[in-house]
N, C-alpha and C. Protein backbone atom coordinates (compact mmCIF):
# COMPACT_ATOMS: atom_id res chain seq x y z
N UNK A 1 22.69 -7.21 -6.00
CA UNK A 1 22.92 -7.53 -7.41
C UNK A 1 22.63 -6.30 -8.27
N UNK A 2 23.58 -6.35 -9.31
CA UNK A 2 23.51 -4.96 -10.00
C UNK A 2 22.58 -5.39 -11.16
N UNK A 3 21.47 -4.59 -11.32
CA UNK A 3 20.70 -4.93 -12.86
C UNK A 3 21.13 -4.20 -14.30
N UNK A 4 21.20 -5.06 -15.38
CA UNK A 4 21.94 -4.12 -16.14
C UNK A 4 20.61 -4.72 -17.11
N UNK A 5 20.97 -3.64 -18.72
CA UNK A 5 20.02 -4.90 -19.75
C UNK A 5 20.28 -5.98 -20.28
N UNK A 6 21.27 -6.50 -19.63
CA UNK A 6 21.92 -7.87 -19.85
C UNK A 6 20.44 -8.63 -19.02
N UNK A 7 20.31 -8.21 -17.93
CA UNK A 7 18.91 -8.97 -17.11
C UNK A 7 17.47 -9.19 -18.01
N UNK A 8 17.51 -7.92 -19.04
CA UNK A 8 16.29 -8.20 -20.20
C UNK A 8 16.55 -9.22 -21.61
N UNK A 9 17.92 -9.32 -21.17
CA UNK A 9 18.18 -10.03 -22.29
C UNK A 9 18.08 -11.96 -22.04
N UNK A 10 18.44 -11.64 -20.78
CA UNK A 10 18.14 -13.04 -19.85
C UNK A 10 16.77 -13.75 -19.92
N UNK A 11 15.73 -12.68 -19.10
CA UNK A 11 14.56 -12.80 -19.65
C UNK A 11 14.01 -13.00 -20.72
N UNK A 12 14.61 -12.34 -21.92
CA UNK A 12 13.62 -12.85 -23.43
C UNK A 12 14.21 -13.84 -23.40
N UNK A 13 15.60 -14.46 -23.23
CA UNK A 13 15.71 -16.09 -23.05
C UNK A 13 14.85 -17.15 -22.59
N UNK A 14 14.30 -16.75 -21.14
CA UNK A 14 13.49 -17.43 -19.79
C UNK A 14 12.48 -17.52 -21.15
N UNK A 15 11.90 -16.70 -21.59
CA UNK A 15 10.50 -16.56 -21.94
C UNK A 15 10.16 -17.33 -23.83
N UNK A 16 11.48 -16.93 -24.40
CA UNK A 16 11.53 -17.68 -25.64
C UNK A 16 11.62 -19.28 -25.33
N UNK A 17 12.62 -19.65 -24.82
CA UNK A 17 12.17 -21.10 -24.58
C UNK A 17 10.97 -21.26 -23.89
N UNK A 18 10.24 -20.95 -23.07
CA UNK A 18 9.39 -21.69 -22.58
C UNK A 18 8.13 -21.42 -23.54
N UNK A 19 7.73 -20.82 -24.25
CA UNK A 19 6.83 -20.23 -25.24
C UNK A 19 7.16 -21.04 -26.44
N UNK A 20 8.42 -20.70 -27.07
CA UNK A 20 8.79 -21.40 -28.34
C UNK A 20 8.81 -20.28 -29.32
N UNK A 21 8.71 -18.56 -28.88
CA UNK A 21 8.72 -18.10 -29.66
C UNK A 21 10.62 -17.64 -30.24
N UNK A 22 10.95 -17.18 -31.33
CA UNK A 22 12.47 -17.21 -31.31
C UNK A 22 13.36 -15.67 -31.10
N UNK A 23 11.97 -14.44 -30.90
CA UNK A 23 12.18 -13.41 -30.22
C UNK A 23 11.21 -12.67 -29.40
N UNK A 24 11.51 -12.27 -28.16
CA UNK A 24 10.96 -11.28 -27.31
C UNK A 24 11.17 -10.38 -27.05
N UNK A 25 10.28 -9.30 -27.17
CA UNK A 25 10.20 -7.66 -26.75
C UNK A 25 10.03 -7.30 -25.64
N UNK A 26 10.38 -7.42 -24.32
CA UNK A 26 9.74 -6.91 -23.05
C UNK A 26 9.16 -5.53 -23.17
N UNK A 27 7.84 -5.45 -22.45
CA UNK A 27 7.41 -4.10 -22.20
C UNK A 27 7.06 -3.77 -21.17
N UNK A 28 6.54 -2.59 -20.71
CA UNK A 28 5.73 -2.44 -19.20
C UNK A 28 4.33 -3.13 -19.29
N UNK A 29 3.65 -3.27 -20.49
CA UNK A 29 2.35 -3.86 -20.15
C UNK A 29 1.57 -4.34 -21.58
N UNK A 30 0.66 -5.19 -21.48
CA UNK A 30 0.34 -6.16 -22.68
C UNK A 30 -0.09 -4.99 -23.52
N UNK A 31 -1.25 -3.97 -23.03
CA UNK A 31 -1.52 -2.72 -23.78
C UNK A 31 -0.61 -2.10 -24.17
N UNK A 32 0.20 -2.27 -24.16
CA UNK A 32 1.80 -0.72 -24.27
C UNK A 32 2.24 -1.96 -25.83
N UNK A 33 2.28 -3.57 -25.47
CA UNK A 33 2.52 -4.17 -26.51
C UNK A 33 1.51 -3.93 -27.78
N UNK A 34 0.67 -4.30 -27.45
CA UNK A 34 -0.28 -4.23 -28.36
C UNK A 34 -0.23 -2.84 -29.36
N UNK A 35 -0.06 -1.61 -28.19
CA UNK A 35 -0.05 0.11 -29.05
C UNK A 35 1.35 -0.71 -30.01
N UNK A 36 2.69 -1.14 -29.81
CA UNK A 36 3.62 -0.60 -30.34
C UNK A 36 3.23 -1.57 -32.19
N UNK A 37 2.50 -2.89 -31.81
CA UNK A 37 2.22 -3.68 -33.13
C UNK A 37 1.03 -3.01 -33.72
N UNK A 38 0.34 -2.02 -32.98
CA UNK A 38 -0.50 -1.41 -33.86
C UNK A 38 0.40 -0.55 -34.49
N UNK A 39 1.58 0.46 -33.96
CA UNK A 39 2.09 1.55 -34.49
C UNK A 39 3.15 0.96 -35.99
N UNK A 40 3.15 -0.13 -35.47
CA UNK A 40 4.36 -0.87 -36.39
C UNK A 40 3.80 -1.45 -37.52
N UNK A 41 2.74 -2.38 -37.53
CA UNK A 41 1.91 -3.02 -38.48
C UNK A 41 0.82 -1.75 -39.47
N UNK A 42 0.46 -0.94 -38.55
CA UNK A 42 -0.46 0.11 -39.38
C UNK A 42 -1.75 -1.04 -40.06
N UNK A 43 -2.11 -1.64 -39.39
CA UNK A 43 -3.38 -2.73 -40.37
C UNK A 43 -4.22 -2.02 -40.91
N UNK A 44 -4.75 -0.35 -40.69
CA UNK A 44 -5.90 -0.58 -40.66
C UNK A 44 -6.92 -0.71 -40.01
N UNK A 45 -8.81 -0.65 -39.98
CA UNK A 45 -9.39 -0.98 -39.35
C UNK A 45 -9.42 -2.77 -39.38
N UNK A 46 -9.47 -2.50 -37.84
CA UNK A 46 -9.68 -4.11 -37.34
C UNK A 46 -10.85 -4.61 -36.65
N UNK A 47 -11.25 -5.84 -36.20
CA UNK A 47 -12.05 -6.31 -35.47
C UNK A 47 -11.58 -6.27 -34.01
N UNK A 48 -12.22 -5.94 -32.79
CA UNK A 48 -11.70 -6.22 -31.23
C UNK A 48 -12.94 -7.10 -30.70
N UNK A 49 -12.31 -7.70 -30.08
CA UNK A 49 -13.45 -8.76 -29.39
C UNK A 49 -13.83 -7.61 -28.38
N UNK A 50 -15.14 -7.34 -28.11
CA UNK A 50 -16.34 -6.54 -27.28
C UNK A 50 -15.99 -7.39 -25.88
N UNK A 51 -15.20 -8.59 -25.83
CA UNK A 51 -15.40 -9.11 -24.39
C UNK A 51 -13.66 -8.88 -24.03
N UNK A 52 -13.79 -7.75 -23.53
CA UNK A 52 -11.91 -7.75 -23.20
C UNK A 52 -11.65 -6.73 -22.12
N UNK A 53 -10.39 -6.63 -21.68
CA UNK A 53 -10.13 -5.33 -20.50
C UNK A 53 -10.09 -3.94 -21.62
N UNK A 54 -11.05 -2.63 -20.84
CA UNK A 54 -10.98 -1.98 -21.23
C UNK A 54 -9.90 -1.04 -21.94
N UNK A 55 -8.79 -1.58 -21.95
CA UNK A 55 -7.42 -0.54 -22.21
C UNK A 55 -7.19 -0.58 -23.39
N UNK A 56 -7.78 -1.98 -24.42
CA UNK A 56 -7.74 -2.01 -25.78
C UNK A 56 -8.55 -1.19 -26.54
N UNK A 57 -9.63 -1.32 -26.29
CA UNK A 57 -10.70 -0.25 -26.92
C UNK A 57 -9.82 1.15 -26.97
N UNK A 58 -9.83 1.51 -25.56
CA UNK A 58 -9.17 2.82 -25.44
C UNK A 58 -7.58 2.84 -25.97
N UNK A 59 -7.30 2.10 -26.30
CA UNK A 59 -5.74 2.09 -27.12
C UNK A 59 -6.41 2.77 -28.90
N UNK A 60 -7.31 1.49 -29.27
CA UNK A 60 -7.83 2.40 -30.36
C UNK A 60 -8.14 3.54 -30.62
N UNK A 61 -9.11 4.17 -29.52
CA UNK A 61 -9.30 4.76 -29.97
C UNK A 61 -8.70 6.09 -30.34
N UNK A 62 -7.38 6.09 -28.68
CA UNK A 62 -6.60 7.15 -28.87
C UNK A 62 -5.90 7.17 -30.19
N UNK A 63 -5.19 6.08 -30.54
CA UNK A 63 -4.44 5.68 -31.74
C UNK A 63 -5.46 6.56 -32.97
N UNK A 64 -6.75 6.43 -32.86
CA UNK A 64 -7.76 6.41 -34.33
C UNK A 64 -7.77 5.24 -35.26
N UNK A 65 -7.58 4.23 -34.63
CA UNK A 65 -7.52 3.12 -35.51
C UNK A 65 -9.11 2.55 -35.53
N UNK A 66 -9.99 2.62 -36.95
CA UNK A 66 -11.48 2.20 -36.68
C UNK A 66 -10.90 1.03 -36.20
N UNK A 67 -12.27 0.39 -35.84
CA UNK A 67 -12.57 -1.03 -35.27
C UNK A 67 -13.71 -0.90 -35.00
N UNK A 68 -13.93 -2.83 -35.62
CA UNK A 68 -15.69 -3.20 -35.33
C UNK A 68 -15.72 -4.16 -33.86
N UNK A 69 -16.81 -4.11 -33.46
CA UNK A 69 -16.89 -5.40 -32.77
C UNK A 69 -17.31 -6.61 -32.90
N UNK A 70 -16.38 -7.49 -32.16
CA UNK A 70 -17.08 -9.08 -32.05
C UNK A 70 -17.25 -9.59 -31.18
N UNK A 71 -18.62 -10.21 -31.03
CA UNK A 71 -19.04 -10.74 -29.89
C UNK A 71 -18.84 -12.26 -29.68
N UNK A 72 -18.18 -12.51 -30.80
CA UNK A 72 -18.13 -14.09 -30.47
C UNK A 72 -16.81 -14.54 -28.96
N UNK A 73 -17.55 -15.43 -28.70
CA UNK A 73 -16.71 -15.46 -27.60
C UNK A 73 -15.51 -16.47 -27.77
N UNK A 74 -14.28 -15.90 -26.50
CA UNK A 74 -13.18 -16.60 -27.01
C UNK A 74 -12.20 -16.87 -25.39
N UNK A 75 -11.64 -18.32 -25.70
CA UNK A 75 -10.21 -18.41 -25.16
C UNK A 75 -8.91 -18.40 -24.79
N UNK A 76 -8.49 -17.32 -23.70
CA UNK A 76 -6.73 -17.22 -23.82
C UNK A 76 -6.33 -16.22 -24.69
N UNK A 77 -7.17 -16.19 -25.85
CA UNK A 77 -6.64 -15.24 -26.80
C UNK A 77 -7.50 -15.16 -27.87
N UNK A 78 -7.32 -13.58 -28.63
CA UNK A 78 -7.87 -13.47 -29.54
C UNK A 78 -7.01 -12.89 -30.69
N UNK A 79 -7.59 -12.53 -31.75
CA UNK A 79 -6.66 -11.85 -33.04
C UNK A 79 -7.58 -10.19 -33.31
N UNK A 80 -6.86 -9.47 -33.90
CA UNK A 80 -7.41 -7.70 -34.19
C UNK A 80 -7.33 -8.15 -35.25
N UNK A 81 -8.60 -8.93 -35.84
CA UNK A 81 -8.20 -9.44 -37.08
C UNK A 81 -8.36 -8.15 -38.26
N UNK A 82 -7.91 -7.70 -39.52
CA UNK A 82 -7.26 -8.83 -40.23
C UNK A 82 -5.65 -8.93 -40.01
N UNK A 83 -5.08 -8.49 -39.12
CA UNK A 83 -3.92 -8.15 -38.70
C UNK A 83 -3.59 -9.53 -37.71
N UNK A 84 -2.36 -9.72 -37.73
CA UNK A 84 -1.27 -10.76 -37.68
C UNK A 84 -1.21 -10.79 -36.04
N UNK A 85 -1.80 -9.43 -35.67
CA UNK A 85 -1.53 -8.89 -33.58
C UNK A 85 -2.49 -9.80 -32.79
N UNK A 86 -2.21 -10.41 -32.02
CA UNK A 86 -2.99 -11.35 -31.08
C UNK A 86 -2.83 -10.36 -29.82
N UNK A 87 -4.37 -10.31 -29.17
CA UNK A 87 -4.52 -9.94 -27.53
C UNK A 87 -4.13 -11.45 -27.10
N UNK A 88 -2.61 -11.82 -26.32
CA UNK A 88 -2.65 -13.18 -25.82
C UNK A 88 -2.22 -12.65 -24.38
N UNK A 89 -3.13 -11.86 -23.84
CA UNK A 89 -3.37 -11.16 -22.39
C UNK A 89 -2.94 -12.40 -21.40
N UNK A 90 -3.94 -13.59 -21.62
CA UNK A 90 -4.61 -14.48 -20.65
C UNK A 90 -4.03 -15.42 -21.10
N UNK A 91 -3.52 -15.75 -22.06
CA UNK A 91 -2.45 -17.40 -22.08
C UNK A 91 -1.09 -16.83 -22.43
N UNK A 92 -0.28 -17.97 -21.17
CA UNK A 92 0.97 -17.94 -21.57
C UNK A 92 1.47 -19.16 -20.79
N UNK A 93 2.01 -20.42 -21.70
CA UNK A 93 1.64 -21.39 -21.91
C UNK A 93 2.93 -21.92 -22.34
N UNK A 94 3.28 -23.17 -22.21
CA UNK A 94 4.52 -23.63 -22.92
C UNK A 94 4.28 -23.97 -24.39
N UNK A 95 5.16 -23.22 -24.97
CA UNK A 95 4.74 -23.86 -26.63
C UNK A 95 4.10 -23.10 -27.26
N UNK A 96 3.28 -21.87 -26.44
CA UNK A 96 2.35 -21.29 -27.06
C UNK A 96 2.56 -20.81 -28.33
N UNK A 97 3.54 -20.31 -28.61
CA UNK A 97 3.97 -19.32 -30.02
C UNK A 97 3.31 -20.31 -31.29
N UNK A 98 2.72 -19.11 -31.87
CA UNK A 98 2.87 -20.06 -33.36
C UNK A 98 3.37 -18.88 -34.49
N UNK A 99 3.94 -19.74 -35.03
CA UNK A 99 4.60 -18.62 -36.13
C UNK A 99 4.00 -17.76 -37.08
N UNK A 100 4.30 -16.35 -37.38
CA UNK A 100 3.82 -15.47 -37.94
C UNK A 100 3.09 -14.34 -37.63
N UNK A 101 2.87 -15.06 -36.23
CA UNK A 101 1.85 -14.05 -35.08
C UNK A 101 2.60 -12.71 -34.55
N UNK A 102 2.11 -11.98 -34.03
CA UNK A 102 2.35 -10.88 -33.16
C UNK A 102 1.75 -11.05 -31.99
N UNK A 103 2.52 -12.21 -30.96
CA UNK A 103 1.37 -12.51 -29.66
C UNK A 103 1.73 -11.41 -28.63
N UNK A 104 1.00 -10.48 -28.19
CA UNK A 104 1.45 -10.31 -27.01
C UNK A 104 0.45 -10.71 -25.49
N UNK A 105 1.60 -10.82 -24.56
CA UNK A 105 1.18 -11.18 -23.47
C UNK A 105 1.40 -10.49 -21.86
N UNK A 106 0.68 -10.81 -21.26
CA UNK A 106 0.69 -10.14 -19.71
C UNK A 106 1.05 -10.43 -18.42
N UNK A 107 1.97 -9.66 -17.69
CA UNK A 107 2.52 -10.00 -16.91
C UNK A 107 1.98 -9.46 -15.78
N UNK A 108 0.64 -8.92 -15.86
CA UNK A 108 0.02 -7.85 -14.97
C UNK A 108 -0.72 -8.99 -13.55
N UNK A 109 -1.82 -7.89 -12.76
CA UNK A 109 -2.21 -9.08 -11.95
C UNK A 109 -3.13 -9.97 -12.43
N UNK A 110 -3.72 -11.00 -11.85
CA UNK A 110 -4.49 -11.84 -12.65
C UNK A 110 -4.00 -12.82 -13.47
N UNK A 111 -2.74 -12.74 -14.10
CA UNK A 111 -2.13 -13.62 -15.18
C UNK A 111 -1.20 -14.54 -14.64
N UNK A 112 -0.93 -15.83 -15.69
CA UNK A 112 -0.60 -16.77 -15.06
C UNK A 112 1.14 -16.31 -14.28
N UNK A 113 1.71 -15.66 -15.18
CA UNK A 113 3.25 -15.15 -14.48
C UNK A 113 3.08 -13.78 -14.13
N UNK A 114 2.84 -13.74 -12.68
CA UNK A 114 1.88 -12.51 -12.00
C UNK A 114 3.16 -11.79 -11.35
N UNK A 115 3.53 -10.93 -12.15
CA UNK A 115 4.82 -10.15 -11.83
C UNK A 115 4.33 -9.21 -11.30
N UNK A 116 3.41 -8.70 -11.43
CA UNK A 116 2.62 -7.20 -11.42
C UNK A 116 2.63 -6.29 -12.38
N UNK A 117 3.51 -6.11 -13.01
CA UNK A 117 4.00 -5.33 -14.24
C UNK A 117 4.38 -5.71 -15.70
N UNK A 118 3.82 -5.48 -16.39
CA UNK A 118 4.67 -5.79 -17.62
C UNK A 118 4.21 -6.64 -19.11
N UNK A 119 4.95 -6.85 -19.86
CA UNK A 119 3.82 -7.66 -20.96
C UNK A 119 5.17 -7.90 -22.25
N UNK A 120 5.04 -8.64 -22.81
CA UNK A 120 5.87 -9.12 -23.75
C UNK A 120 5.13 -9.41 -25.33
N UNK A 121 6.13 -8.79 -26.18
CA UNK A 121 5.49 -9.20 -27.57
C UNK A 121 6.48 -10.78 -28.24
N UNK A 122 5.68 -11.51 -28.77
CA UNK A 122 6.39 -12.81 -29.54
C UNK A 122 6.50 -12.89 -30.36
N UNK A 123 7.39 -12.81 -31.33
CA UNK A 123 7.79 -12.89 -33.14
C UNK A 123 8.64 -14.48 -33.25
N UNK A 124 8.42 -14.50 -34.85
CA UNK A 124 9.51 -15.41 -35.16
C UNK A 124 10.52 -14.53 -36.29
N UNK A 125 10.21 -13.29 -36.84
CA UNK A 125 11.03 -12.38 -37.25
C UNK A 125 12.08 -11.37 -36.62
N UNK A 126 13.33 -11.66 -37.04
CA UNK A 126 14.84 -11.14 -36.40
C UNK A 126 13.84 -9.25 -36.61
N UNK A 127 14.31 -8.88 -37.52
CA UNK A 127 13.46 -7.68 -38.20
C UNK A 127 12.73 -7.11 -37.49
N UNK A 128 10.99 -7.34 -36.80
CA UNK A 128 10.57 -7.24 -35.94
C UNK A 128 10.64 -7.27 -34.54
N UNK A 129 11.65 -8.13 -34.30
CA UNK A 129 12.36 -7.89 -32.56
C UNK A 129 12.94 -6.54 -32.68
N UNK A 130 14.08 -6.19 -33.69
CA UNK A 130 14.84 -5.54 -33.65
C UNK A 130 14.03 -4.03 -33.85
N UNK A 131 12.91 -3.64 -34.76
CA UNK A 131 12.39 -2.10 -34.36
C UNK A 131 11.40 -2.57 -33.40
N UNK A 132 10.97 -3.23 -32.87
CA UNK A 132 9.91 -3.21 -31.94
C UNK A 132 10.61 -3.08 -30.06
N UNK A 133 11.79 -3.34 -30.22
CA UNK A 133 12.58 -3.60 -29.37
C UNK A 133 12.89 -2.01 -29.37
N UNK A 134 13.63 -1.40 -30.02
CA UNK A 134 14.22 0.41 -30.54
C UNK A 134 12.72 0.85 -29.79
N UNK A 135 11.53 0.30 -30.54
CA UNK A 135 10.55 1.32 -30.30
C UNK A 135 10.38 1.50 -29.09
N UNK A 136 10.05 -0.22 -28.08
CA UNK A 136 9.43 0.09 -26.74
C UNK A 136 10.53 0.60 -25.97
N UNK A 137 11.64 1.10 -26.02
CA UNK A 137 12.80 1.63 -25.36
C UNK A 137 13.71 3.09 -26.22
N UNK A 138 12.29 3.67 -26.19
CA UNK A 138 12.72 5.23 -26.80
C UNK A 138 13.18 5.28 -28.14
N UNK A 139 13.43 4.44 -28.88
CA UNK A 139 14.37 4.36 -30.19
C UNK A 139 15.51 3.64 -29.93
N UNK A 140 16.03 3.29 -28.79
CA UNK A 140 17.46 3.17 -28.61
C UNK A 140 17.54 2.13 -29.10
N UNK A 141 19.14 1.56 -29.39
CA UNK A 141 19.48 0.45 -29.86
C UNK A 141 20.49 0.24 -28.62
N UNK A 142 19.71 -1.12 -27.54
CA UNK A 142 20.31 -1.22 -25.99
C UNK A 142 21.62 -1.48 -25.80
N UNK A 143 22.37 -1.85 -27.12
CA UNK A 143 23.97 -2.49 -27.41
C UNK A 143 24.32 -1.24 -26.75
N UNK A 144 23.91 0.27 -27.90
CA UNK A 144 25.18 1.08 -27.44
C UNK A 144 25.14 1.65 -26.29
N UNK A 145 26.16 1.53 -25.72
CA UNK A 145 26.33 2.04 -24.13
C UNK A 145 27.57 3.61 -24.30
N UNK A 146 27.29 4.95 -23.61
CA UNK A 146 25.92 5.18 -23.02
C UNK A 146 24.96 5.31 -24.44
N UNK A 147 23.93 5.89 -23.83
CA UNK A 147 22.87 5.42 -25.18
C UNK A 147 23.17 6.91 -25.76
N UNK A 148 23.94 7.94 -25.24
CA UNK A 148 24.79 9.45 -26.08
C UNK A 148 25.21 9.00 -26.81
N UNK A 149 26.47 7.79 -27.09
CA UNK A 149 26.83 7.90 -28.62
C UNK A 149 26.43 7.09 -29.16
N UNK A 150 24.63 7.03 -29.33
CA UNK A 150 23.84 6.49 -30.59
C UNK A 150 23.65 8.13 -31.44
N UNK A 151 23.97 7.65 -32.40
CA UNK A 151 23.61 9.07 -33.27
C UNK A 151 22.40 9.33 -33.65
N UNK A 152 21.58 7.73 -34.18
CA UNK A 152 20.30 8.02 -35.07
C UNK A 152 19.36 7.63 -34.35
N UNK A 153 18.57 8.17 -34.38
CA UNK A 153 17.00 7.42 -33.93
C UNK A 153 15.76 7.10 -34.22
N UNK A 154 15.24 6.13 -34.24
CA UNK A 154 13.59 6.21 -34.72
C UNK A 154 12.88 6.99 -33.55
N UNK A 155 11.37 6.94 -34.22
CA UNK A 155 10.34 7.61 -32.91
C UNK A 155 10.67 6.04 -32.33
N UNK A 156 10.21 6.81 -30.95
CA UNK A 156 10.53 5.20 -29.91
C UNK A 156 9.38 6.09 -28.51
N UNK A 157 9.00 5.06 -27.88
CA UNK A 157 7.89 5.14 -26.82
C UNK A 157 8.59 4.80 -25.66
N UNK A 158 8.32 5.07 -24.46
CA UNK A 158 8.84 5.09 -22.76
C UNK A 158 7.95 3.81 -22.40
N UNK A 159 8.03 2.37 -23.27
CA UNK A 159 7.51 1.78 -23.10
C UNK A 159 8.30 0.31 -22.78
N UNK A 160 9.23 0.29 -22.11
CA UNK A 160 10.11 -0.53 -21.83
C UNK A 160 9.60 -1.32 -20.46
N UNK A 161 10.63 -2.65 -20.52
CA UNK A 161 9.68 -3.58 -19.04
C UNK A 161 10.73 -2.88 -17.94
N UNK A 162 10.51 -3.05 -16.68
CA UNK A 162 11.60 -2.03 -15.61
C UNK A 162 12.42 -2.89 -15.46
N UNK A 163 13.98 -3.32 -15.39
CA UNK A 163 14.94 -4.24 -14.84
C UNK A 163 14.45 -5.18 -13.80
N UNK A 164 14.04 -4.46 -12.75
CA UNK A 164 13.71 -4.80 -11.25
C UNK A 164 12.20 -6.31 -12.04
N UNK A 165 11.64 -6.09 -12.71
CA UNK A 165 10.70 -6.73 -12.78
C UNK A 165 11.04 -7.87 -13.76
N UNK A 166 11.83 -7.71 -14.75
CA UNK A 166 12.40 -8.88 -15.50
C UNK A 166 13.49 -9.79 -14.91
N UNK A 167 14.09 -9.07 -13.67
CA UNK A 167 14.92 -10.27 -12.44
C UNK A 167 13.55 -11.21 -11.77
N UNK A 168 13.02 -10.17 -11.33
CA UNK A 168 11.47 -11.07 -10.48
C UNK A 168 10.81 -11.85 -11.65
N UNK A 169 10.98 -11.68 -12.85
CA UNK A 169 10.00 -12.93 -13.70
C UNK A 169 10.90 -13.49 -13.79
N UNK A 170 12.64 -13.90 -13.81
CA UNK A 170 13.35 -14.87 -14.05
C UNK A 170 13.52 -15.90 -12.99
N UNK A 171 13.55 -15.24 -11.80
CA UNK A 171 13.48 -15.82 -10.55
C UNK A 171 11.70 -16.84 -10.66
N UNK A 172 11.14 -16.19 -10.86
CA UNK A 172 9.45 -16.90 -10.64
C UNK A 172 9.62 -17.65 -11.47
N UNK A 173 10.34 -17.82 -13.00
CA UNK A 173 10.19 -18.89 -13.98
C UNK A 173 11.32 -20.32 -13.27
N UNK A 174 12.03 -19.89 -13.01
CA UNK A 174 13.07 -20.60 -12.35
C UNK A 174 12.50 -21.40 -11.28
N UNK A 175 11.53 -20.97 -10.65
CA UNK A 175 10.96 -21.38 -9.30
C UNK A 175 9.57 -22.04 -9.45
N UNK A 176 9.05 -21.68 -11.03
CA UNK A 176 8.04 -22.57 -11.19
C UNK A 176 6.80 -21.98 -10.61
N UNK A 177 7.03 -20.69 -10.40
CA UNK A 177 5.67 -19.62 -10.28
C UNK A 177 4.69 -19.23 -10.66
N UNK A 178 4.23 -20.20 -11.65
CA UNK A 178 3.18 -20.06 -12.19
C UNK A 178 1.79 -20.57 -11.92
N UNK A 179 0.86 -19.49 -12.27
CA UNK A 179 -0.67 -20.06 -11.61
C UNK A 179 -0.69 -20.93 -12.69
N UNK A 180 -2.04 -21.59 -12.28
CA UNK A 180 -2.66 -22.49 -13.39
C UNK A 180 -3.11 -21.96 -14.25
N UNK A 181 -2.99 -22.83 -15.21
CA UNK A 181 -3.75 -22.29 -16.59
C UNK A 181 -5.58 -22.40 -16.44
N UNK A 182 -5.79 -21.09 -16.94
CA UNK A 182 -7.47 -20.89 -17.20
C UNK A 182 -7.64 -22.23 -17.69
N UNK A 183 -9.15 -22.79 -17.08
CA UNK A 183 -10.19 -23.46 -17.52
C UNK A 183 -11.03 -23.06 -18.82
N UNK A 184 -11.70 -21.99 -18.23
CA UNK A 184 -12.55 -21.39 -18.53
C UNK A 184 -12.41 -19.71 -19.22
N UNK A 185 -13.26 -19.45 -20.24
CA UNK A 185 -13.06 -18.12 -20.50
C UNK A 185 -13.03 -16.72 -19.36
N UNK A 186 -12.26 -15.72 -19.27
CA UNK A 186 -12.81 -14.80 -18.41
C UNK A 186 -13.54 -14.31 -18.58
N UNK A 187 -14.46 -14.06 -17.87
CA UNK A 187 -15.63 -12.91 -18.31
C UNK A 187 -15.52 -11.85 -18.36
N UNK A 188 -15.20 -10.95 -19.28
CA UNK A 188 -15.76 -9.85 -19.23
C UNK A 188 -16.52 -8.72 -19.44
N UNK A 189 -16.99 -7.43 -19.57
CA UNK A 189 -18.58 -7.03 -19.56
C UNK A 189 -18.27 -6.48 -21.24
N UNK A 190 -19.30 -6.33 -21.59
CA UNK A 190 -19.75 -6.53 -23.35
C UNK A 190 -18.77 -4.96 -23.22
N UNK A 191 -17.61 -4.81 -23.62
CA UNK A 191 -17.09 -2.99 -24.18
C UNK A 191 -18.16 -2.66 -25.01
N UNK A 192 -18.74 -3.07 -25.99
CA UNK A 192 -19.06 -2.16 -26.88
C UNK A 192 -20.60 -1.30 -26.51
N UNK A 193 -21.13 -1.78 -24.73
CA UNK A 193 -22.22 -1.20 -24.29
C UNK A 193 -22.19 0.22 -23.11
N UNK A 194 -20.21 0.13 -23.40
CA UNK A 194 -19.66 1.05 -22.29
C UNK A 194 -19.87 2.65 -22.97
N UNK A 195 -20.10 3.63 -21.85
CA UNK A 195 -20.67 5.12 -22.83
C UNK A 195 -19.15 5.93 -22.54
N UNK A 196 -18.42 5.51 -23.61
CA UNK A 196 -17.19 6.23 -23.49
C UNK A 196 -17.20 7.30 -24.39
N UNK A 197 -16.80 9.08 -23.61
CA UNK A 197 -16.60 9.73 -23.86
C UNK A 197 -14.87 10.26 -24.85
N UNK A 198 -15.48 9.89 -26.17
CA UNK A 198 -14.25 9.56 -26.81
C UNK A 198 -13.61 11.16 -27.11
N UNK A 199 -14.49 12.28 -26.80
CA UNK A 199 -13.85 13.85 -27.12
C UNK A 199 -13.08 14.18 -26.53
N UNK A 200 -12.98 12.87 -25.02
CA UNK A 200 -11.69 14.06 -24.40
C UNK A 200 -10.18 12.96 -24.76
N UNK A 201 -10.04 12.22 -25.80
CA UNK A 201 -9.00 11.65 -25.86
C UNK A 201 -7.67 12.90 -25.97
């Protein structure tokens, strides 16, 4: 079978209905989502929950975006509050979307649709699919084929989901591949007690 981006386009289908959100961004990974709604939203300093996988912290900090910590503890998901961006790493859920959000989610190991790779952002804004989509795929706009006679471009990031891996999540949704949903919170170790050497970003 030949993969084209008709196969990513399939997928934000698979994934909008079962979510409820009314657009999807595929990316390579929930962090790569998260950088592009930080690059896009510009919030500002935010809050990060202190209980999370290390790649967020270090997304900040490369970015320079302050941030405080919070220790309150949480389920499935959290918010960079005061910003609209949800870490929704650990739930992905039927229905989940709620409108107005910036959820993104993970397709990495550990998660309930365990592709190995990858992570998706959820909007209910046309607007926001459409540069967040340009961004995580170099600038391009995926219509024009070859992507030579696009003339214009935004900055755009090498942050796209791989073909090969958005056939394997359509196939696993199709087949009902999904782990169970968390009980329980994950644990993880307090970030804000980790001695990260932030000079050599």
């Amino acid at each position: 079978m030949t993969l084209t981006y008709d196969t990513l386009k399939q997928f934000e289908s698979v994934i909008s209905e079962y979510t409820g959100a009314p657009y999807v961004v595929l990316t390579d990974s929930c962090t790569h989502a998260l950088e592009l709604c930080i690059r896009y939203r510009n919030p500002g300093p935010v809050i990060c929950s202190a209980y999370t996988y290390l790649s967020v912290p270090m997304m900040l900090y490369k970015l320079g975006v302050p941030f405080y910590w919070d220790h309150e503890p949480w389920e499935y998901e959290y918010r960079l509050a005061p910003s609209n961006i949800w870490d929704s790493a650990r739930a992905f859920d039927k229905g989940m979307y709620c409108a107005g959000r910036l959820q993104c989610v993970s397709f990495g190991p550990t998660k309930r649709l365990e592709i190995g790779h990858g992570g998706a952002i959820l909007t209910n804004k046309h607007h926001e699919y459409v540069a967040l989509k340009r961004m995580a795929y170099d600038g391009r706009d995926l219509d024009i084929k070859p992507w030579q006679d696009q003339q214009t471009f935004s900055i755009g990031y090498h942050y796209g989901m791989r073909l090969e891996d958005a056939q394997l999540g359509i196939q696993m949704m199709a087949n009902n591949k999904l782990k169970e949903k968390y009980t329980q919170a994950v644990e993880y170790p307090d970030c804000s007690k980790l001695n990260i050497d932030k000079s050599s970003k």
